[in-house]
N, C-alpha and C. Protein backbone atom coordinates (compact mmCIF):
# COMPACT_ATOMS: atom_id res chain seq x y z
N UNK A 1 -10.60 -73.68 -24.80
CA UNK A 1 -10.66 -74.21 -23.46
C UNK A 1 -11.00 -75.70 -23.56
N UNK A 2 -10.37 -76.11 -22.88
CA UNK A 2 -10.30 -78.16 -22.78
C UNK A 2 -11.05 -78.41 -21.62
N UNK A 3 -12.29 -79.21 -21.53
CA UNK A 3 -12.92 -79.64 -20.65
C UNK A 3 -12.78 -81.23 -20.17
N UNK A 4 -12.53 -81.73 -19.13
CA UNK A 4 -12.06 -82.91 -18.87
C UNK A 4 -13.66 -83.98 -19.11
N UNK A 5 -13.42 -84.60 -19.42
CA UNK A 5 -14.28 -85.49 -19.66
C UNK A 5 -15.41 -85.70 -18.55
N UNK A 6 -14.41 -85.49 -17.73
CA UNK A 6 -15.59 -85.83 -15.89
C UNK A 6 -16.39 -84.63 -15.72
N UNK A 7 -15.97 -83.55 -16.12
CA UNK A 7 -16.55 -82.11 -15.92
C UNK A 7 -17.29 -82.07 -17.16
N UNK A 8 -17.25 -82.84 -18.03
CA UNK A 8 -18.67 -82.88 -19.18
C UNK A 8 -19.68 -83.86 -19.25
N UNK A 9 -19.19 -84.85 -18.63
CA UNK A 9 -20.35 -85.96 -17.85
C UNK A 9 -21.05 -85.33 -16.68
N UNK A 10 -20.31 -84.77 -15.97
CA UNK A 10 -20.89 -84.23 -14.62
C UNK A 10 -22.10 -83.06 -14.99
N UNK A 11 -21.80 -82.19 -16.21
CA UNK A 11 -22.61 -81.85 -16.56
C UNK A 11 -23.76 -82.03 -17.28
N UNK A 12 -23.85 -83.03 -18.23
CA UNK A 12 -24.90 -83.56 -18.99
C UNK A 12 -25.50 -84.45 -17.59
N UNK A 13 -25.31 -85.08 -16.63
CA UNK A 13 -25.86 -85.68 -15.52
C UNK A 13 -27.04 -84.19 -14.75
N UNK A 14 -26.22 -83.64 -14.57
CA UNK A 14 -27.21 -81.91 -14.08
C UNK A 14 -28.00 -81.91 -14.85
N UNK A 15 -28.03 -82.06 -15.93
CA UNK A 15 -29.14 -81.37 -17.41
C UNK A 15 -29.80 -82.72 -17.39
N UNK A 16 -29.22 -83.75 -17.84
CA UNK A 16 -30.46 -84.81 -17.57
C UNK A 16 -31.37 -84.78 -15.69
N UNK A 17 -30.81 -84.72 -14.97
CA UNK A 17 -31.76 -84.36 -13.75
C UNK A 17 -32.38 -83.79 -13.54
N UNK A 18 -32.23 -81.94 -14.39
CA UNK A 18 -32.95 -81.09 -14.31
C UNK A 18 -33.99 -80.65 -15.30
N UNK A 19 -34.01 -81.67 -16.66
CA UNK A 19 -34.98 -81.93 -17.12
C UNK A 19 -36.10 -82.84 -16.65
N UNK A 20 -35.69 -83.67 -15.48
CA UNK A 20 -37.09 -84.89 -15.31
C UNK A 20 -37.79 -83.94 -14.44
N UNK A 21 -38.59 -84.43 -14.10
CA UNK A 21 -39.78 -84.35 -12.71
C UNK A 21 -39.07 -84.81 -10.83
N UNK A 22 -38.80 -83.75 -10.19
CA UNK A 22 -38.37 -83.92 -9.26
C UNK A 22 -39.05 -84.55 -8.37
N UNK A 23 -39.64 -85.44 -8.26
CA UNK A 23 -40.51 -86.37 -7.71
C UNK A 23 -40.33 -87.58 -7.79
N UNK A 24 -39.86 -87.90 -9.22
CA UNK A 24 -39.43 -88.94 -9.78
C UNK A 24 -38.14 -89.08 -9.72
N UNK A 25 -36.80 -89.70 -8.80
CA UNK A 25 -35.15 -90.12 -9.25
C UNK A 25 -35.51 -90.76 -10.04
N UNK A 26 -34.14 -90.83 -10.57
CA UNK A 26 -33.62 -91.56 -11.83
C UNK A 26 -32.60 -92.42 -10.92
N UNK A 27 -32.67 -93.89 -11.63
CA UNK A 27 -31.40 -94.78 -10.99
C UNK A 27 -30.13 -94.10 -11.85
N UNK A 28 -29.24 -95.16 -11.25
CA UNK A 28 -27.74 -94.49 -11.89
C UNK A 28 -27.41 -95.22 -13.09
N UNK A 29 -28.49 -96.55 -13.07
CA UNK A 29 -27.53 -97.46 -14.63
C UNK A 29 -28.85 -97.29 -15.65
N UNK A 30 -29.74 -96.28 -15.41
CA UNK A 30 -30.53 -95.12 -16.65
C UNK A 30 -29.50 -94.08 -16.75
N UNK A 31 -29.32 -93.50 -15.63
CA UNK A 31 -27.95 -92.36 -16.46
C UNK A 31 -26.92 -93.24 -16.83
N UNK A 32 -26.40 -94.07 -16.80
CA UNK A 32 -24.99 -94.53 -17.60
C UNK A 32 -25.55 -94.66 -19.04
N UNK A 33 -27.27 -95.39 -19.02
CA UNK A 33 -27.13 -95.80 -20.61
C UNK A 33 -27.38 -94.74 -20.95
N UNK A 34 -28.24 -93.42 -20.88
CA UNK A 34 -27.94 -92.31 -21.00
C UNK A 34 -26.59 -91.44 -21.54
N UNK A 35 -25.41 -91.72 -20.86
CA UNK A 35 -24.31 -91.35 -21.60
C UNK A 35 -23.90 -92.42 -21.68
N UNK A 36 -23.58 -92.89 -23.12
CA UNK A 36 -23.09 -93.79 -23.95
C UNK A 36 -21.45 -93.76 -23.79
N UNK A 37 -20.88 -94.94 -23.70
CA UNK A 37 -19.31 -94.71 -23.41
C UNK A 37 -19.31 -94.62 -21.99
N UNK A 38 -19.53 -94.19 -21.24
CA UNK A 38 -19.22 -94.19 -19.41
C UNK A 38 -19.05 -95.43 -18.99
N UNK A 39 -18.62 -95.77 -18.02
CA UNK A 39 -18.52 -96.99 -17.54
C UNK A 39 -19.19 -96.74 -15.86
N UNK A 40 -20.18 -97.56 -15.86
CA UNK A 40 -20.98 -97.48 -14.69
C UNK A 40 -20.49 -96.90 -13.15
N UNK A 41 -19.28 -97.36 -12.88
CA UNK A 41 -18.43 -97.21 -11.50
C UNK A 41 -18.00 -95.95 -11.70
N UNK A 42 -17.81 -95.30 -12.61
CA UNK A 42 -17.05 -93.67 -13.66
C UNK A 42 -18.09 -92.86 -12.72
N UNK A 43 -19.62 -93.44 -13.76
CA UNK A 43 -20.63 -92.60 -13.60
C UNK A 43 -21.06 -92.41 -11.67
N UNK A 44 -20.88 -93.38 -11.44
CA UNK A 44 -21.13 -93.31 -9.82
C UNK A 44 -20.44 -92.60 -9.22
N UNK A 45 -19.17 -92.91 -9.37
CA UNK A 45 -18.14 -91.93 -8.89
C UNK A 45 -18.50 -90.40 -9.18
N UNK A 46 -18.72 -90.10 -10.14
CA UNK A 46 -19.52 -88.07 -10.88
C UNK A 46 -20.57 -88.05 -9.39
N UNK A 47 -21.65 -88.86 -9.55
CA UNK A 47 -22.48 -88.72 -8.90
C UNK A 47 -22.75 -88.37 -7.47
N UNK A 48 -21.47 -89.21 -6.93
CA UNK A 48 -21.24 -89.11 -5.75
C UNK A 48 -20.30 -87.69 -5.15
N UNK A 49 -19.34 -87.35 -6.38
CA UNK A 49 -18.81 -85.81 -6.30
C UNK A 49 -19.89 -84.98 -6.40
N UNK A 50 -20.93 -85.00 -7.21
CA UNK A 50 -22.53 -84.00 -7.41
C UNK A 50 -22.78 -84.03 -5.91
N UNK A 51 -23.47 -85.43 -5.08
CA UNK A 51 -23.91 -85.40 -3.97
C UNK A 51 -23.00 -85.00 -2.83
N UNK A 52 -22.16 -84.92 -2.71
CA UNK A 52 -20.95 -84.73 -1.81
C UNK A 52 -20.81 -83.02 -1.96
N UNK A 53 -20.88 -82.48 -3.07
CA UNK A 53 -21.05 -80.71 -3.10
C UNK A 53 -22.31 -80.50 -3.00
N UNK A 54 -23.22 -81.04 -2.94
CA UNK A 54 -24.56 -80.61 -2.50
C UNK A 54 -25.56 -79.84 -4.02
N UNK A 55 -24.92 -80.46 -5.39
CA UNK A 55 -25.63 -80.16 -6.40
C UNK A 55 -27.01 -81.06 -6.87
N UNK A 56 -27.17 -82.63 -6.38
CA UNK A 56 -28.06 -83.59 -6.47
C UNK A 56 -28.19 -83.83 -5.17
N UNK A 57 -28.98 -84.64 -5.39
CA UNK A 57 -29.65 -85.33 -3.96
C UNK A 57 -29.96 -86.72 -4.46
N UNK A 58 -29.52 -87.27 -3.41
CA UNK A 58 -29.47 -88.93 -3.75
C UNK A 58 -30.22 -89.69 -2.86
N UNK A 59 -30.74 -90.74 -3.46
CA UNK A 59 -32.12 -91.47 -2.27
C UNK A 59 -31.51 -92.91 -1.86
N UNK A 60 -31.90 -93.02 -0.51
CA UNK A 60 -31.05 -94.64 -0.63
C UNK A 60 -31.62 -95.51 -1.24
N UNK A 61 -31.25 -96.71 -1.12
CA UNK A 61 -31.22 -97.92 -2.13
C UNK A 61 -30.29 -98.35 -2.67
N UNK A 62 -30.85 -99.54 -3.46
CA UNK A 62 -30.57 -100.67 -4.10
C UNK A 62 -29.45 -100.16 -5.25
N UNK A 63 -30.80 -99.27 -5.93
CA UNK A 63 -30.29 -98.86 -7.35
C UNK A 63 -29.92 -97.74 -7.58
N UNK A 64 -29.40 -96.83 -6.23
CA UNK A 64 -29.23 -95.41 -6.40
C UNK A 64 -29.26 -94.44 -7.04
N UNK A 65 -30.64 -94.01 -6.66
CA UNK A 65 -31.14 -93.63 -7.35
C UNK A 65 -30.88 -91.53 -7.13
N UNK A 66 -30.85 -91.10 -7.91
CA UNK A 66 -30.81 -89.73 -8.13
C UNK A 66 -31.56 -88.88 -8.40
N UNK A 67 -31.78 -87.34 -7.77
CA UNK A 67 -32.49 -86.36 -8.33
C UNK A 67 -32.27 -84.99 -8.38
N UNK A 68 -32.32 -83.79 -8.77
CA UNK A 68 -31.94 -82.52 -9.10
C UNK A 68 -32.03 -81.98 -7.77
N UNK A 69 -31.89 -81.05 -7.17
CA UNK A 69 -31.90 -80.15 -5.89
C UNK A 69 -33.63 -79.42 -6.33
């Protein structure tokens, strides 16, 4: 089985969220350096498909910042 690249970022983004402290978001350009190779606008874009299905929750701001459900 072949997993698209976006559907394996999208997932290591879940697993890094759902390892921190839900109290604490994470901005989005800590998850990019986090996955190495992404390109920042990539990673936003995942993020915003996560928040848009209702798997993260996203806080406003500056630095948009992210957190696990």
């Amino acid at each position: 089985m072949n997993l698209t690249k976006g559907l394996e970022q999208a997932v290591c983004i879940i697993t890094l969220l759902a390892t921190q402290d839900k109290k604490f978001p994470i901005a989005s350009h800590i998850i990019n350096q986090r996955l190495e190779g992404a390109s920042p606008s990539y990673v936003k874009k995942i993020i915003r498909k996560l928040v848009v299905n209702g798997l993260v929750t996203s806080v406003s701001g500056r630095s948009k910042l992210v957190r696990s459900r």
